[in-house]
Protein backbone atom coordinates (compact mmCIF):
# COMPACT_ATOMS: atom_id res chain seq x y z
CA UNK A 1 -40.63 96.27 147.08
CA UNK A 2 -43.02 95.53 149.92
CA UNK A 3 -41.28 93.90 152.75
CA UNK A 4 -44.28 92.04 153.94
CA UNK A 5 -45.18 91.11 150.55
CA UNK A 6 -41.30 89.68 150.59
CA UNK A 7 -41.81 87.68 153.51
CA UNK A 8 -45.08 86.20 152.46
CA UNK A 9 -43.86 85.13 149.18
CA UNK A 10 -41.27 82.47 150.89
CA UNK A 11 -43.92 79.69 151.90
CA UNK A 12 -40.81 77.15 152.69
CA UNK A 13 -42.14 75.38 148.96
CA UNK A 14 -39.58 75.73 146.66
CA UNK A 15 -42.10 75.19 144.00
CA UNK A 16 -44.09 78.56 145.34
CA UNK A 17 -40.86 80.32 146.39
CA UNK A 18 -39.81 80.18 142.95
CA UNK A 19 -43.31 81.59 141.13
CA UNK A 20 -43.97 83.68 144.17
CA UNK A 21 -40.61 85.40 145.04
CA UNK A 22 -40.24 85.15 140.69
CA UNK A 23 -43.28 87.29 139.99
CA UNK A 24 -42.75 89.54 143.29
CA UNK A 25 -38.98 90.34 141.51
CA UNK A 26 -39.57 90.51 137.91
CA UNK A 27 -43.45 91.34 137.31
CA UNK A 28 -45.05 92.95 140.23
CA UNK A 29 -43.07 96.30 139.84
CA UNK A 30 -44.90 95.95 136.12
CA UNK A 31 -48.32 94.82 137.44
CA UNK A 32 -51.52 96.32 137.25
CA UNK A 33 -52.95 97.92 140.75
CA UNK A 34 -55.28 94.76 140.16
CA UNK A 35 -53.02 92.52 139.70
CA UNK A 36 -50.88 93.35 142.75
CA UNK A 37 -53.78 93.25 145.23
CA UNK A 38 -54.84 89.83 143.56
CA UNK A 39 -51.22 89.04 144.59
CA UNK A 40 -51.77 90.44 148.18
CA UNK A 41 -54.80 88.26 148.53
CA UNK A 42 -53.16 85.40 146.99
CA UNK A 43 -50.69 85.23 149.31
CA UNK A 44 -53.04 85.43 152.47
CA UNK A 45 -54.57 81.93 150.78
CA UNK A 46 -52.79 78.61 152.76
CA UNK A 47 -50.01 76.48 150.68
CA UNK A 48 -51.85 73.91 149.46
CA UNK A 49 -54.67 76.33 148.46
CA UNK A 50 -52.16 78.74 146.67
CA UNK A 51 -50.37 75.27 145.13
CA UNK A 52 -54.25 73.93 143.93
CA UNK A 53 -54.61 77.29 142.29
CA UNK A 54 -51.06 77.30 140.22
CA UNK A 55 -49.78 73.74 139.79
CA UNK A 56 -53.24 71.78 140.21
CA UNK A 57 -55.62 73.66 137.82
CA UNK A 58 -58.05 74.60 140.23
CA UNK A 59 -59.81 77.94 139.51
CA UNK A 60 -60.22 80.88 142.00
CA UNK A 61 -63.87 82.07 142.25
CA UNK A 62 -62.21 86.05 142.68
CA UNK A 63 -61.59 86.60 138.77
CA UNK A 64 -58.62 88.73 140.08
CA UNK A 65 -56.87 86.03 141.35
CA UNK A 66 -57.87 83.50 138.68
CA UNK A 67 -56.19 85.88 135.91
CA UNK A 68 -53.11 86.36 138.47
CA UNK A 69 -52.87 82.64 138.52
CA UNK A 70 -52.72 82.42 134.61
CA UNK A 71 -50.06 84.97 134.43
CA UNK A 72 -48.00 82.91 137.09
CA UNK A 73 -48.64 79.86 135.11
CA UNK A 74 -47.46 81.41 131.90
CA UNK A 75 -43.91 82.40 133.64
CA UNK A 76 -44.62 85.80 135.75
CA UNK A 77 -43.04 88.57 134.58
C-alpha cells in the first residue's frame, strides 16, 4: 500500500475515512491502473468537494473519477 495514499485517505471525516481508508484496504489492491489514479486525483480534491462527489450526488466532469465515485457509492471493494 502507498503510504501517501494512506495518509491522504484520513480527511479527519469519519464519513470519508470510512469509504476512503475502506476502498484504499479492500479494493484498490484489485483496481484498475485507472481506477487507482482516479483515486490519486480524488484524493488531491478538498473535503467538501470529495463529500459533494460521494454523499451529495454531484458528478465529476473527469469520467475517471465519476466512475470511481460510483464504485465508492456502491460499497468499494
Amino acid at each position: 500500500m502507498d503510504a501517501r495514499l494512506a495518509w491522504l485517505s484520513r480527511r479527519g471525516i469519519k464519513e470519508l475515512d470510512l469509504v476512503l481508508q475502506g476502498f484504499l484496504q479492500d479494493g484498490y489492491a484489485d483496481a484498475t491502473a485507472a481506477e487507482q489514479q482516479a483515486f490519486a486525483a480524488l484524493l488531491e480534491y478538498q473535503d467538501p468537494e470529495i463529500l459533494d462527489r460521494i454523499f451529495h450526488g454531484v458528478e465529476d466532469e473527469d469520467a475517471a473519477i465519476a466512475a470511481l465515485v460510483q464504485r465508492l457509492r456502491a460499497g468499494g471493494s
